[in-house]
N, C-alpha and C. Protein backbone atom coordinates (compact mmCIF):
# COMPACT_ATOMS: atom_id res chain seq x y z
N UNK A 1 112.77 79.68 97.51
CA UNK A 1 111.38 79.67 97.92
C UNK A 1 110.50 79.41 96.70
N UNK A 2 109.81 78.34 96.47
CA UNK A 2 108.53 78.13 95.86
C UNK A 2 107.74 79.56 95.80
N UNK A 3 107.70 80.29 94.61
CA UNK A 3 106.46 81.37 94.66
C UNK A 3 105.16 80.67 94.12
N UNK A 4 104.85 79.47 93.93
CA UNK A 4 103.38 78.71 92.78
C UNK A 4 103.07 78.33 94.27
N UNK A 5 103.78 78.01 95.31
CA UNK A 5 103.32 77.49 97.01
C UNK A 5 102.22 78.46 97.00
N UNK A 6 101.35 78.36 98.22
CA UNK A 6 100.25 78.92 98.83
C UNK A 6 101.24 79.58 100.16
N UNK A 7 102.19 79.84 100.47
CA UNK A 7 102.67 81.03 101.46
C UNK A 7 102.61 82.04 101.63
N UNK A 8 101.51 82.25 101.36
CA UNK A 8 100.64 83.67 102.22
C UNK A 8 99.48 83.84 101.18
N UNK A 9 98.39 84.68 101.90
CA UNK A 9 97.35 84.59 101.88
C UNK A 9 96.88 85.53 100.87
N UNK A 10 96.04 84.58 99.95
CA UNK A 10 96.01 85.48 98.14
C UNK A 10 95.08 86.50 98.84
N UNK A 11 95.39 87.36 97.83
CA UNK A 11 94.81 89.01 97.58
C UNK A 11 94.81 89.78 98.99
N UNK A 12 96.07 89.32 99.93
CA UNK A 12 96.13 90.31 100.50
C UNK A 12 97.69 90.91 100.87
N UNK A 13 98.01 92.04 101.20
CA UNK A 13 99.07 92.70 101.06
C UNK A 13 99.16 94.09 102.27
N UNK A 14 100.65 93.55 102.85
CA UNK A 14 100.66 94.53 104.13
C UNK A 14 101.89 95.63 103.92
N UNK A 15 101.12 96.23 104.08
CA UNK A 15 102.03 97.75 103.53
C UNK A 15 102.12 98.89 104.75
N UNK A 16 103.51 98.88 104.60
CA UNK A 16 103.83 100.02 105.83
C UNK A 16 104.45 100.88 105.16
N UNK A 17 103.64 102.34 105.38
CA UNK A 17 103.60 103.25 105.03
C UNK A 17 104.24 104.36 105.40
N UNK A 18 105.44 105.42 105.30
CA UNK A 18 106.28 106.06 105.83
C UNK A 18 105.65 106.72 106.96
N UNK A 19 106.34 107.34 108.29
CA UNK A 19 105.31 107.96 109.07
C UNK A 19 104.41 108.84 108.87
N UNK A 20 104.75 109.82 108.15
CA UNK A 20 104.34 111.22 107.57
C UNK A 20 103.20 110.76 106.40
N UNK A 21 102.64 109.89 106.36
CA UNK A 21 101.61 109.68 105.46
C UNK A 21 100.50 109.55 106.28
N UNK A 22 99.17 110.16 106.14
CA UNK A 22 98.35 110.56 107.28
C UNK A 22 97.72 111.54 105.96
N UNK A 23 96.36 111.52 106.71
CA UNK A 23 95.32 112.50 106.28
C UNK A 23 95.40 111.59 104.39
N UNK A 24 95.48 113.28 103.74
CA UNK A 24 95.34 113.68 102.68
C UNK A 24 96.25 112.90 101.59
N UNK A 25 96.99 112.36 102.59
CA UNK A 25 98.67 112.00 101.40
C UNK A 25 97.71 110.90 101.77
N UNK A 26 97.42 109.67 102.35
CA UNK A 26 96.91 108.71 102.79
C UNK A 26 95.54 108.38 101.69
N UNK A 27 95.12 109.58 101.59
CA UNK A 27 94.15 109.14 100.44
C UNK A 27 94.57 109.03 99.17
N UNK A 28 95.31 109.76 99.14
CA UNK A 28 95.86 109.67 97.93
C UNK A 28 96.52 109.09 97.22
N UNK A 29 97.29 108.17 98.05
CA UNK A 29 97.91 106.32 98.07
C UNK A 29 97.21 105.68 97.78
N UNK A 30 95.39 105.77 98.17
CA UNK A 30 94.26 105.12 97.90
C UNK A 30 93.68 105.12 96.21
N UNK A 31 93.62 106.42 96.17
CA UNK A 31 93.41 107.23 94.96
C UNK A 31 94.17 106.26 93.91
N UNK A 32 95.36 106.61 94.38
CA UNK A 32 96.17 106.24 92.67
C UNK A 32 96.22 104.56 92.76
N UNK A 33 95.89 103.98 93.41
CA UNK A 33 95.62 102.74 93.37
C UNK A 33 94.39 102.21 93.08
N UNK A 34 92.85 103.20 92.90
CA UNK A 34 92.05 102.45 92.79
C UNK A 34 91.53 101.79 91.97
N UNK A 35 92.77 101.77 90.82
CA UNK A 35 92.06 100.62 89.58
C UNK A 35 92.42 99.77 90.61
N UNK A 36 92.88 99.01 91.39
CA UNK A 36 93.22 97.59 91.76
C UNK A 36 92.32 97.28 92.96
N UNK A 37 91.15 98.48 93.14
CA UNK A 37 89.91 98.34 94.21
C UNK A 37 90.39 97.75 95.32
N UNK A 38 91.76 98.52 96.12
CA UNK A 38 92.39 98.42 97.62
C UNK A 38 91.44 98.25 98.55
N UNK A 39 91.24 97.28 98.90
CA UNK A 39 90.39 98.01 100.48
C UNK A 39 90.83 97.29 101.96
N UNK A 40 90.64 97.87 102.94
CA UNK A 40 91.31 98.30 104.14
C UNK A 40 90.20 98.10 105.22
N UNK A 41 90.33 96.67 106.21
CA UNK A 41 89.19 96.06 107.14
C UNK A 41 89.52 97.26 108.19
N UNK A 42 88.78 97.83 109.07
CA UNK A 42 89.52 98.73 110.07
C UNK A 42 89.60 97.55 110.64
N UNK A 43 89.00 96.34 111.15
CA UNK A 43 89.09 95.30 111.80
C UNK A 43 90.78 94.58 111.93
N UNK A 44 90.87 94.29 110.51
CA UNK A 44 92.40 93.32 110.56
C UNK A 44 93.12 94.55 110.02
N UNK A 45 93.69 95.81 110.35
CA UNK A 45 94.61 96.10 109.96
C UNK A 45 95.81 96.12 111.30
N UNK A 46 96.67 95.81 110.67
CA UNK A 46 97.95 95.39 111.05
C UNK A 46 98.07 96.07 112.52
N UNK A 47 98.96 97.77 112.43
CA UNK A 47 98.68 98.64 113.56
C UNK A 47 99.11 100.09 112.90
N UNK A 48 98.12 100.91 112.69
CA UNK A 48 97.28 101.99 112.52
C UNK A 48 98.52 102.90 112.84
N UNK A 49 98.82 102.97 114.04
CA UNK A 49 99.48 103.45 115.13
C UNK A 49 101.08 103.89 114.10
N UNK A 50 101.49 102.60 113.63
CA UNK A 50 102.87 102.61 113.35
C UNK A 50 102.68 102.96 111.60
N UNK A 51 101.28 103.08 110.71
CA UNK A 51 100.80 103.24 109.91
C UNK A 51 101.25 102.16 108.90
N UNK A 52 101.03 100.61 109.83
CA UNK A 52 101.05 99.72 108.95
C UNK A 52 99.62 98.74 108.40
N UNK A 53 99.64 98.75 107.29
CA UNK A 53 98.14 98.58 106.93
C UNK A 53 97.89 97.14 106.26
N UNK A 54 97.14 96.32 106.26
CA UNK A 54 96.77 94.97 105.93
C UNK A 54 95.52 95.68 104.98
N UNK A 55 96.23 95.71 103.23
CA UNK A 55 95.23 95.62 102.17
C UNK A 55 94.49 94.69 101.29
N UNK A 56 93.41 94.03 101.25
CA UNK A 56 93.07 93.34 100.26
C UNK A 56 92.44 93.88 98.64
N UNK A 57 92.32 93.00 98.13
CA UNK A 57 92.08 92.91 96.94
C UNK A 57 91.86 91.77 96.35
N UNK A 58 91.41 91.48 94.72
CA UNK A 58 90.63 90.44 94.48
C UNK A 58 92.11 90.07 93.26
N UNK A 59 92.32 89.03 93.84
CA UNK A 59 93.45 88.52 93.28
C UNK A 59 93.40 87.74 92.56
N UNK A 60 91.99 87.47 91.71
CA UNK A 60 91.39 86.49 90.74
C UNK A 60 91.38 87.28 89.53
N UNK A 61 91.23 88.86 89.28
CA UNK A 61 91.53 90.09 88.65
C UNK A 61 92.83 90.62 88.58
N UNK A 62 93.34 90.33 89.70
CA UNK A 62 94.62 90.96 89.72
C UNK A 62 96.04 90.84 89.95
N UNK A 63 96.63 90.50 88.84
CA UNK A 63 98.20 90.10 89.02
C UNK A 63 98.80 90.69 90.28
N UNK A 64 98.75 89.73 91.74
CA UNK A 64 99.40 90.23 92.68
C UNK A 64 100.72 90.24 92.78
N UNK A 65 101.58 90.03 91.51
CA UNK A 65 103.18 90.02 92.03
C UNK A 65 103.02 91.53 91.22
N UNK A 66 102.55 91.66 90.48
CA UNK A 66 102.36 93.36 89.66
C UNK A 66 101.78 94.21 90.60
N UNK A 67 101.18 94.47 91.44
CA UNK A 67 100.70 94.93 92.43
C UNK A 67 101.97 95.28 93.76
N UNK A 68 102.12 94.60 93.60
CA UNK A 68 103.06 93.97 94.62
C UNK A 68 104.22 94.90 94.75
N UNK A 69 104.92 94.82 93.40
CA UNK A 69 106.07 95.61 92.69
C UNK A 69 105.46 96.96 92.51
N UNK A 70 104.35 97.39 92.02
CA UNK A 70 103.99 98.74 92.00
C UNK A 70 104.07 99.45 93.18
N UNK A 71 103.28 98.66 94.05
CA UNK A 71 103.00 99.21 95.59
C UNK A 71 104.61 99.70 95.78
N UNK A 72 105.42 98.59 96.30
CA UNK A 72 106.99 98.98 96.52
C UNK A 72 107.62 99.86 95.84
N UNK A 73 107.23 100.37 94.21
CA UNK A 73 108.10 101.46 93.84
C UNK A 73 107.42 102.26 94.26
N UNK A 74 106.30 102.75 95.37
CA UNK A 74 105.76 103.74 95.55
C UNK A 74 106.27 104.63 96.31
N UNK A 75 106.65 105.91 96.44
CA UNK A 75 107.50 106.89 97.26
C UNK A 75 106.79 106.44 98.67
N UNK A 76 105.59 106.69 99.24
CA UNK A 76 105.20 106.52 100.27
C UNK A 76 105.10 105.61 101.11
N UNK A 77 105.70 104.44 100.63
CA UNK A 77 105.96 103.59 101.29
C UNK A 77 107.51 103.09 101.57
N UNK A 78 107.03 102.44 102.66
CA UNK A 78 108.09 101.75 103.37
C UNK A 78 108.54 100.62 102.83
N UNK A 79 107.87 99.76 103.12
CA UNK A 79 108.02 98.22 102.78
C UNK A 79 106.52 97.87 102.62
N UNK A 80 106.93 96.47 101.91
CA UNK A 80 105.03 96.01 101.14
C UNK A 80 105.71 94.70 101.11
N UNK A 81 105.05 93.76 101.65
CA UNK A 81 104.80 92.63 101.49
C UNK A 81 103.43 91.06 101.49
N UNK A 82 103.59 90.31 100.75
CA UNK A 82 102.67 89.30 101.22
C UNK A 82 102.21 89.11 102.33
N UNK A 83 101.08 88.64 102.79
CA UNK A 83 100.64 88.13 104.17
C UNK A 83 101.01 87.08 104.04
N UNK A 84 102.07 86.21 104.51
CA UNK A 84 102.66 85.18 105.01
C UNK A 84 102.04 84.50 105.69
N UNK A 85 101.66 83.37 105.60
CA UNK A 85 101.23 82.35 106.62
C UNK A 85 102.41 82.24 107.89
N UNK A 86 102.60 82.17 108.71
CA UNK A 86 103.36 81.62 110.08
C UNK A 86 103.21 80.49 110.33
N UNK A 87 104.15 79.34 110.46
CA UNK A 87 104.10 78.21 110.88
C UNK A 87 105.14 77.69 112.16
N UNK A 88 104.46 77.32 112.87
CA UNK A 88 104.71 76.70 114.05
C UNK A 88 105.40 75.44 114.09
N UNK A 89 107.15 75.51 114.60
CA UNK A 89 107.62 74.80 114.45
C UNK A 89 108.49 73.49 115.64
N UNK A 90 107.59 74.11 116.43
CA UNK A 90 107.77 73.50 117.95
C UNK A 90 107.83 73.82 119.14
N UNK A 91 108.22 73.62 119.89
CA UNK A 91 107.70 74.67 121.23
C UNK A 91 109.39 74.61 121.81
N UNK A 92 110.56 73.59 120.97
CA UNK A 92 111.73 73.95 121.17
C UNK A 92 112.45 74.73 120.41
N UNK A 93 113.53 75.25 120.78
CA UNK A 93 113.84 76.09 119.61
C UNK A 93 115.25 75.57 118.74
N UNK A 94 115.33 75.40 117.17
CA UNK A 94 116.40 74.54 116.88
C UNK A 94 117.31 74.94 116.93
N UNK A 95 117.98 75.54 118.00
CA UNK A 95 119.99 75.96 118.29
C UNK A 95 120.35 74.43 118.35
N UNK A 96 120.74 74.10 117.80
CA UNK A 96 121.87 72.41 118.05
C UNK A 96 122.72 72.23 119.18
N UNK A 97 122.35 73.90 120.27
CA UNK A 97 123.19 73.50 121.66
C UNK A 97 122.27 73.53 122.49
N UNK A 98 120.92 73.69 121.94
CA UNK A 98 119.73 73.91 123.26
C UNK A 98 119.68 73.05 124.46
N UNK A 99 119.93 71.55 123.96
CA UNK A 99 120.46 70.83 125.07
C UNK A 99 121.46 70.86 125.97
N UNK A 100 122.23 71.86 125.40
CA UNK A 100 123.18 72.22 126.82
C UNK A 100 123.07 73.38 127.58
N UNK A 101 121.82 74.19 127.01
CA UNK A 101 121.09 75.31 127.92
C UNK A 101 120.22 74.49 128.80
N UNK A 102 120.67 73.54 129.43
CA UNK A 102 119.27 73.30 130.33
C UNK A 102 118.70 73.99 131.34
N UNK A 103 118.94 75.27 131.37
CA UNK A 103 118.66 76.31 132.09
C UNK A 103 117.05 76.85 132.01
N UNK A 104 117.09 76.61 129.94
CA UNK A 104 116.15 77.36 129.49
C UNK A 104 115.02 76.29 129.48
N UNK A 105 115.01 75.67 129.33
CA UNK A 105 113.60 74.46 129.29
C UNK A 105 112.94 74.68 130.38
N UNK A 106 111.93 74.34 130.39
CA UNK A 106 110.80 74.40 131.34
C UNK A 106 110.11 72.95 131.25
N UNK A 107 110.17 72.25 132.52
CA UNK A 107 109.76 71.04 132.28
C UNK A 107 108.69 71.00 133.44
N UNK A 108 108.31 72.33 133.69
CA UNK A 108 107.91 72.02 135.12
C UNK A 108 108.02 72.28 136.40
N UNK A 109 109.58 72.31 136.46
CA UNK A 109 110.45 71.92 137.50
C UNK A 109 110.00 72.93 138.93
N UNK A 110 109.66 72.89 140.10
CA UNK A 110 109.41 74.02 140.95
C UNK A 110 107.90 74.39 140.67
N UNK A 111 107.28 73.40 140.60
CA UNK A 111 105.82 73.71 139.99
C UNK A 111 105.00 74.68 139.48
N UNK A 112 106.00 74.74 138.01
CA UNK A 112 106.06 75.43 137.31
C UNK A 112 105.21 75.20 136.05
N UNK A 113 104.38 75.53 135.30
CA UNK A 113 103.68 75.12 134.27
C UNK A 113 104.87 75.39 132.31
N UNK A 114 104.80 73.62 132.87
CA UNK A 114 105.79 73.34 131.32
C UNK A 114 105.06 74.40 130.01
């Protein structure tokens, strides 16, 4: 993988956070991070619920692969990664036997919306 590519979206970083992090421990993840001025859209975060969080930051200041690596050695977390762009790669899917599933295609058939 190209890391100098643009595959995922600078200065931001999605971090899922063990369950048991809540309240007080939650700030405090905040806390020891705030030289790198974390901040957290309630809008785009990821899902709350499962306490996975979509963080930005200003990545013109801040070495995001150092960030990156800090976040991950952090006890309270889970996993931390880039926001990845998603790219759309067809509306078939590439198994090299898909053509002999013709089961699964949808062409329509039974006026059906392809």
């Amino acid at each position: 993988m190209n890391l100098n590519a643009s595959n995922w979206v600078k200065g931001q970083i999605i971090v899922d956070l063990h369950n048991n992090i809540r309240g007080d421990v939650l700030n405090s993840f905040f806390s020891d991070f705030a030289d790198f001025n974390l901040k957290e859209n309630e809008y785009e975060m990821s899902c709350v619920r499962f306490n996975t969080r979509l963080l930005k930051f200003d990545y013109t200041t801040i070495d995001e692969f150092i960030l990156l690596e800090l976040i991950r050695q952090d006890p309270r977390v889970n996993l931390a990664q880039f926001n990845n762009y998603l790219n759309q790669h067809g509306t078939e899917p590439i198994d090299p036997m898909f053509n002999e599933q013709w089961s699964l295609k949808n062409t329509g058939q039974d006026d059906g919306i392809p």
